[in-house]
C-alpha atoms as a PDB file:
ATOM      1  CA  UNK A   1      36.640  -4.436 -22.018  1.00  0.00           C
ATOM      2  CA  UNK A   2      33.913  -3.208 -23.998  1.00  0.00           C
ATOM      3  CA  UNK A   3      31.094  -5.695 -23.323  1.00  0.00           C
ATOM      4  CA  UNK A   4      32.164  -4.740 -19.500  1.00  0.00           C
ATOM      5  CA  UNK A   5      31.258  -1.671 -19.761  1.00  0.00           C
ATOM      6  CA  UNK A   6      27.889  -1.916 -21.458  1.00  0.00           C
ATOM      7  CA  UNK A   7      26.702  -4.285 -18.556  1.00  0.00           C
ATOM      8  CA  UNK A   8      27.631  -1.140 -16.135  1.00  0.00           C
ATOM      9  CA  UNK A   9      25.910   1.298 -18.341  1.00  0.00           C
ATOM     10  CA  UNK A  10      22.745  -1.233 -19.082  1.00  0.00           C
ATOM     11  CA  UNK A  11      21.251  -0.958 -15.779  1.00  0.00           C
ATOM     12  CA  UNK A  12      21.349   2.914 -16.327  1.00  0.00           C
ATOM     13  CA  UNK A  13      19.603   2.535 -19.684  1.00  0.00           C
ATOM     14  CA  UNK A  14      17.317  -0.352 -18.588  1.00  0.00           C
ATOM     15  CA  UNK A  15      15.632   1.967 -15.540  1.00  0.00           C
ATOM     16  CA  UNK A  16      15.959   4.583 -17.662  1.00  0.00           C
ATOM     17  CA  UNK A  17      13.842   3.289 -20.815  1.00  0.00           C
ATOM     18  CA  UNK A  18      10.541   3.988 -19.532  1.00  0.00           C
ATOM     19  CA  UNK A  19      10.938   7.492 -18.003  1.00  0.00           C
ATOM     20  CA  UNK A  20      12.325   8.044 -21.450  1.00  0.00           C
ATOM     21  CA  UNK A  21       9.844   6.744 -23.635  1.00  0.00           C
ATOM     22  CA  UNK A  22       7.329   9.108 -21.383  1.00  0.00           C
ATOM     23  CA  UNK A  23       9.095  12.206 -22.074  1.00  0.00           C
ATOM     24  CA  UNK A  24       9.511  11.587 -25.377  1.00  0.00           C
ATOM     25  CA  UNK A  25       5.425  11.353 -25.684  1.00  0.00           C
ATOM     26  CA  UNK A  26       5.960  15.301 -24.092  1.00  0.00           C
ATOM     27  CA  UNK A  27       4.451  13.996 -20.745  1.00  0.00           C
ATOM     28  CA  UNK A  28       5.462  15.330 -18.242  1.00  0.00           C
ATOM     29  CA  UNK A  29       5.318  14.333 -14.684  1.00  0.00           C
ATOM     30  CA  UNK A  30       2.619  16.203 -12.181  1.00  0.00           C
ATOM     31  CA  UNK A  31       4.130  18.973  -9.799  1.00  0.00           C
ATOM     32  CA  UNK A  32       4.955  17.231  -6.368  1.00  0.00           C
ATOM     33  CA  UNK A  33       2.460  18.457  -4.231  1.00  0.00           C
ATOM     34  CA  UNK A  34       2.745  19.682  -0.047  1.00  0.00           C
ATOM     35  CA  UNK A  35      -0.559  19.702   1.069  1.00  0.00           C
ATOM     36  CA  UNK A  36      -1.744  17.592   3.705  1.00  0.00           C
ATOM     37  CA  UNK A  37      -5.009  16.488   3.603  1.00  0.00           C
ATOM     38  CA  UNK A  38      -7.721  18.254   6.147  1.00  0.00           C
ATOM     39  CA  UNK A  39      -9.778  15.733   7.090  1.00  0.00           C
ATOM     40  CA  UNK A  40      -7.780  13.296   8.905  1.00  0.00           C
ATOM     41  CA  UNK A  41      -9.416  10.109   7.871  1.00  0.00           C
ATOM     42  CA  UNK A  42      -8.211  10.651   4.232  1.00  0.00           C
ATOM     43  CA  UNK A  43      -4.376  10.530   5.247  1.00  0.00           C
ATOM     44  CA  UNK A  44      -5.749   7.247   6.657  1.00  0.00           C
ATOM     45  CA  UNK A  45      -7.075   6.037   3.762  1.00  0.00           C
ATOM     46  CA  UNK A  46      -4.273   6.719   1.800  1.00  0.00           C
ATOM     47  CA  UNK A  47      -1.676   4.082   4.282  1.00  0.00           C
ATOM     48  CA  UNK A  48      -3.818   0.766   2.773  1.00  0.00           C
ATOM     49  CA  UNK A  49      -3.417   1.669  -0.933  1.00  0.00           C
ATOM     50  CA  UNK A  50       0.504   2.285  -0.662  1.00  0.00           C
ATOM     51  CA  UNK A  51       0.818  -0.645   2.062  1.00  0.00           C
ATOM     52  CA  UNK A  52      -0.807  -3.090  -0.967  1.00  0.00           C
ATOM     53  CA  UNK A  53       2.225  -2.040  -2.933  1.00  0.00           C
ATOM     54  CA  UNK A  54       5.634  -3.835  -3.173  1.00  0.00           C
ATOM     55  CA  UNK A  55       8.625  -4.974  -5.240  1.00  0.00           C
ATOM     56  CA  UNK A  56       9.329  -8.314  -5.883  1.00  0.00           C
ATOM     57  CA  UNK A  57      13.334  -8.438  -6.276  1.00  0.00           C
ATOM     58  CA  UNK A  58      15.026 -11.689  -7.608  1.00  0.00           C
ATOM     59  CA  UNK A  59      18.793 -11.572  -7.177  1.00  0.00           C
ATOM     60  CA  UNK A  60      20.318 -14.283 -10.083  1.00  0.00           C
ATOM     61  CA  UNK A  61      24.505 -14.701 -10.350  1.00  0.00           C
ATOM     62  CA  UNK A  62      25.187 -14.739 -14.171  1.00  0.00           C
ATOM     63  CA  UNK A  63      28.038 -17.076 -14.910  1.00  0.00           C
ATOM     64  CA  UNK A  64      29.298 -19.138 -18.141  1.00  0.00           C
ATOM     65  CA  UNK A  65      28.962 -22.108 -16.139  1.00  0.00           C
ATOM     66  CA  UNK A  66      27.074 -24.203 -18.782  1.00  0.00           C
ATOM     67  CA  UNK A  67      24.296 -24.557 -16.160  1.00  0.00           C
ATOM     68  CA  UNK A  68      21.529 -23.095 -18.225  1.00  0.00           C
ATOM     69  CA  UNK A  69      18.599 -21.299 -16.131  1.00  0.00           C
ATOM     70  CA  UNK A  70      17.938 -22.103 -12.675  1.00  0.00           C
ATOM     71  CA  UNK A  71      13.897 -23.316 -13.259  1.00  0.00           C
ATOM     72  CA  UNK A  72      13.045 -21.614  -9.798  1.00  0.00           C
ATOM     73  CA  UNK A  73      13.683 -18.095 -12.755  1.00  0.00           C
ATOM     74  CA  UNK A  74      10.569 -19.102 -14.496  1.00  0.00           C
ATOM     75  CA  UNK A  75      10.039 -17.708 -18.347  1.00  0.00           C
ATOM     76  CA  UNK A  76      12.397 -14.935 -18.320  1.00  0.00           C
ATOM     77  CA  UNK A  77      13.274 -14.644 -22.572  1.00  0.00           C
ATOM     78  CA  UNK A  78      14.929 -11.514 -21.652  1.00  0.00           C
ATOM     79  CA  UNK A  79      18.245 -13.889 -20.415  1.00  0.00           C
ATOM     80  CA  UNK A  80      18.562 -15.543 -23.770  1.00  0.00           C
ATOM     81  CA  UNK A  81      19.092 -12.029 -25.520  1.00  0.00           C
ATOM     82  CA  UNK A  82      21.404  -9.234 -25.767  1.00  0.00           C
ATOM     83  CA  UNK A  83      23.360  -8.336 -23.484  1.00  0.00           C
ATOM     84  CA  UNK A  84      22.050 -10.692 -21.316  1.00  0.00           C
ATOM     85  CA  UNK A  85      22.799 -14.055 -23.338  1.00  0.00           C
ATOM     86  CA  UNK A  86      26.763 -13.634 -23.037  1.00  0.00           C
ATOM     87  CA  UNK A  87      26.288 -15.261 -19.943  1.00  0.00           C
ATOM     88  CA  UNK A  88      24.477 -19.149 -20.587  1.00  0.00           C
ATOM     89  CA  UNK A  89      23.968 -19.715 -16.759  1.00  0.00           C
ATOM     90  CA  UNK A  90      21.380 -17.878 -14.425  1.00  0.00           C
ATOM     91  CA  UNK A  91      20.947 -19.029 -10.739  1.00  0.00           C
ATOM     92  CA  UNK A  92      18.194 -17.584  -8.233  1.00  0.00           C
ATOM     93  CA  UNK A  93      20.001 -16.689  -5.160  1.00  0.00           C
ATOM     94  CA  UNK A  94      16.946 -14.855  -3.760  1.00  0.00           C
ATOM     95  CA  UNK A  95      13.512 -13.609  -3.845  1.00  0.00           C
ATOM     96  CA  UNK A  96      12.536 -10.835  -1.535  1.00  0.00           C
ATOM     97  CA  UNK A  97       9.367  -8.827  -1.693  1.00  0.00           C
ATOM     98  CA  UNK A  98       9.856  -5.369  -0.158  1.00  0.00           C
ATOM     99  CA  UNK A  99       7.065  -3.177   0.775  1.00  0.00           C
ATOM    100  CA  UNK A 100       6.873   0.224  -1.748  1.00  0.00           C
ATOM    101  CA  UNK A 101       6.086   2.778   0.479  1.00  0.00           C
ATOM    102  CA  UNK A 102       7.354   6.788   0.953  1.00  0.00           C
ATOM    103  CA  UNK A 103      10.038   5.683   2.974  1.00  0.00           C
ATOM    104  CA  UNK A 104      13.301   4.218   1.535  1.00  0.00           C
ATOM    105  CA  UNK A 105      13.503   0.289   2.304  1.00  0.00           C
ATOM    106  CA  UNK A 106      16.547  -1.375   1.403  1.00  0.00           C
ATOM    107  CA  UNK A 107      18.048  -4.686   1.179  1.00  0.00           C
ATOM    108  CA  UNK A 108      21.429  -5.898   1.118  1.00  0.00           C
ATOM    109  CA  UNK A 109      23.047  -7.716  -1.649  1.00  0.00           C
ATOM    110  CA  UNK A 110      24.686 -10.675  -1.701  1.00  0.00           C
ATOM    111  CA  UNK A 111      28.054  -8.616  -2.413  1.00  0.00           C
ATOM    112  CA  UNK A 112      27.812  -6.477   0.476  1.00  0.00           C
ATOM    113  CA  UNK A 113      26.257  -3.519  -1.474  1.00  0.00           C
ATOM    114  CA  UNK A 114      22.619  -2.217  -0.629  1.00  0.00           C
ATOM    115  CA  UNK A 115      19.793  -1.910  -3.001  1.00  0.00           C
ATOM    116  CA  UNK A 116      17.235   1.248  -1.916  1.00  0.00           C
ATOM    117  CA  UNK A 117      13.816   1.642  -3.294  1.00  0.00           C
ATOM    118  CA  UNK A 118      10.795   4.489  -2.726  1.00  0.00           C
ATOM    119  CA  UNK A 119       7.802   5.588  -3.639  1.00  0.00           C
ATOM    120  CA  UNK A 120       7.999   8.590  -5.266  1.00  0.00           C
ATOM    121  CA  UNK A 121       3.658   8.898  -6.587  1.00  0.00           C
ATOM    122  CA  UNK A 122       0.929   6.724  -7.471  1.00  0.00           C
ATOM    123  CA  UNK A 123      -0.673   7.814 -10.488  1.00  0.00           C
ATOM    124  CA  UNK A 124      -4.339   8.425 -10.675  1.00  0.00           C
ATOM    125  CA  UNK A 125      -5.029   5.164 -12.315  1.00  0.00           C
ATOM    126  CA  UNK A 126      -3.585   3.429  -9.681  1.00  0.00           C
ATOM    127  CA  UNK A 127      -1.951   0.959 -12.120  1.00  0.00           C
ATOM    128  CA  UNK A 128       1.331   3.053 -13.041  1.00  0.00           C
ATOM    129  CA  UNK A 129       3.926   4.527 -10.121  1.00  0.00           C
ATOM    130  CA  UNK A 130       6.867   6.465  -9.955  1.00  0.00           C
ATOM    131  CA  UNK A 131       9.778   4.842  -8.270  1.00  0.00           C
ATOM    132  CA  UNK A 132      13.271   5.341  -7.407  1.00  0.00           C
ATOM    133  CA  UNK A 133      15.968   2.457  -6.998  1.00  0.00           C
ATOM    134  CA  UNK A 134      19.652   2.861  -6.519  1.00  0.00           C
ATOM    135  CA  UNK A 135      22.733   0.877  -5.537  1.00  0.00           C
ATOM    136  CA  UNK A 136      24.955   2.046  -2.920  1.00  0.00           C
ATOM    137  CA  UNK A 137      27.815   0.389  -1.083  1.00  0.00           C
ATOM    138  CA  UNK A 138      28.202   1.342   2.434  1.00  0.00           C
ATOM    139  CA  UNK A 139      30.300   4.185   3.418  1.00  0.00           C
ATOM    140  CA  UNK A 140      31.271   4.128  -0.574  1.00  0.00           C
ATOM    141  CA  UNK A 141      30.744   4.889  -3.789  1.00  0.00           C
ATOM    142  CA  UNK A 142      27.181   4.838  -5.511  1.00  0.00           C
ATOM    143  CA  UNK A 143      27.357   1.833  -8.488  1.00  0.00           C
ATOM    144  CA  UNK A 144      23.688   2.582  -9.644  1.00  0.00           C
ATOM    145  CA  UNK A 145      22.601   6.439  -8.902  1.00  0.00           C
ATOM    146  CA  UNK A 146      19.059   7.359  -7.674  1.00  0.00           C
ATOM    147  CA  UNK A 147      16.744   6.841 -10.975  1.00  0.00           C
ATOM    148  CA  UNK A 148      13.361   7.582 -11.171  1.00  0.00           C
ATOM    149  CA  UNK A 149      10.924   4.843 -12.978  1.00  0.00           C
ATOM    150  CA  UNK A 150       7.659   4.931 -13.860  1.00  0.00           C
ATOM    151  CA  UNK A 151       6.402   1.266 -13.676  1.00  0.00           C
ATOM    152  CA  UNK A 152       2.935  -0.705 -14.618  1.00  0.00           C
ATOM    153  CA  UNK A 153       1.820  -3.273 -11.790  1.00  0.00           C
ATOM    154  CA  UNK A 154       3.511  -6.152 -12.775  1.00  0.00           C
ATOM    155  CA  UNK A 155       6.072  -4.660 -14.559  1.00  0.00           C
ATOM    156  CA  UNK A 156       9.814  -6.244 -14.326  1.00  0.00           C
ATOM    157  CA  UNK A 157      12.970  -3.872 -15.121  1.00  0.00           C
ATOM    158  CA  UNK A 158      16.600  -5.692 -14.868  1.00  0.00           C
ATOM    159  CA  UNK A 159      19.288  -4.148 -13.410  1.00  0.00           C
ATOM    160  CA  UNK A 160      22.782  -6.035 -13.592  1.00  0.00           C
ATOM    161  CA  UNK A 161      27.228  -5.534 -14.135  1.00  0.00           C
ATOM    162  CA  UNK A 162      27.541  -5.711 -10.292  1.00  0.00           C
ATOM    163  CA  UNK A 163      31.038  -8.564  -9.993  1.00  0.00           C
ATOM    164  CA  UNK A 164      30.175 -11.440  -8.004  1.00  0.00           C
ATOM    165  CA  UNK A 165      32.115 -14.874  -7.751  1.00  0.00           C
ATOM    166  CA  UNK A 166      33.019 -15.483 -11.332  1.00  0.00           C
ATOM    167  CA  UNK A 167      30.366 -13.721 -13.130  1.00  0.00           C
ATOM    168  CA  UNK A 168      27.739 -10.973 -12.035  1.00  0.00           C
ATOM    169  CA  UNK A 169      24.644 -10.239 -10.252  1.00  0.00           C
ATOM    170  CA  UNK A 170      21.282  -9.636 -12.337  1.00  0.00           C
ATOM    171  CA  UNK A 171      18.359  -7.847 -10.209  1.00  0.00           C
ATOM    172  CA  UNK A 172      14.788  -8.407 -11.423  1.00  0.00           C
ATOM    173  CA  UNK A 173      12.589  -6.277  -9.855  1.00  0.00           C
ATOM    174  CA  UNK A 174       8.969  -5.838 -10.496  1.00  0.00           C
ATOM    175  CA  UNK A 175       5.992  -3.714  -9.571  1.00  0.00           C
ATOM    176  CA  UNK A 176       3.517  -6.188  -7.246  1.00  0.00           C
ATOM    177  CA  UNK A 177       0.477  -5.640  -4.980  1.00  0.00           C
END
């Protein structure tokens, strides 16, 4: 029952690394700010940048099939350790790219339960953002509360300990543009 329960605390701890590591540097994030822009061709400017941006989510089922790793995964050496090696089989069910934008977009896992990301800023060096993903089933309780992320493009984080058919579900889900 213990190894359970680390899997439903890991995706906590694995969104929560880098906003972690951040404030233990004493950064701290900008103020939000309310201002609209004044001339109205720099709102327009600012659409293309955030359209660009997007998260590539791979949904794998974790099982002790003896299947190994679906190839389809690519390199991933982050399944073949702790906690993530108690399983020895990892299959791709999906791989959706979902625009990052202000707005929440969501996607629905293969369990029934919905996956919500956002945009929270893009930081001046337009390489590093702040995100927010959570995991909600409808009408229900909320398995993975809003967390806030800051990501590099190209960055992956893992989120898994969601039951599914024998074994669970494992979300990669990286920073693309």
């Amino acid at each position: 029952m213990r190894a359970r329960s680390w899997f439903l605390l890991a995706p906590a701890l694995l969104l929560a690394m880098p906003a972690l590591a951040e404030a233990d540097k004493g950064g701290k994030a900008p103020p939000a700010r309310a201002e609209k822009p004044k001339d109205p061709k720099a709102k327009e400017e600012k659409k293309p940048a955030e359209a660009e941006l997007g998260t590539e989510v791979m949904v794998l089922h974790a099982t002790n099939s003896g299947k190994g790793i679906d190839s389809a995964i690519g390199n991933m050496p982050e399944l073949k350790k702790p906690p993530f090696s108690s399983y020895d089989s990892y299959a791709l069910l999906s791989k959706t790219r979902l625009p990052l934008s202000k707005d929440d977009k969501t996607m629905t896992l293969p369990n029934g339960r919905v996956l919500k990301t956002k945009l929270l800023e893009v930081m001046p060096d337009k390489q590093h953002l702040r995100i927010s993903a959570s995991i909600n089933q409808p009408k229900g309780k909320t398995f993975l509360p809003l967390l806030e992320v800051k990501a590099k493009v190209g960055q992956a984080f893992i989120v898994a300990g969601q039951s599914y058919k024998g074994g669970i579900l494992v979300l990669v889900i990286r920073v693309v543009k």
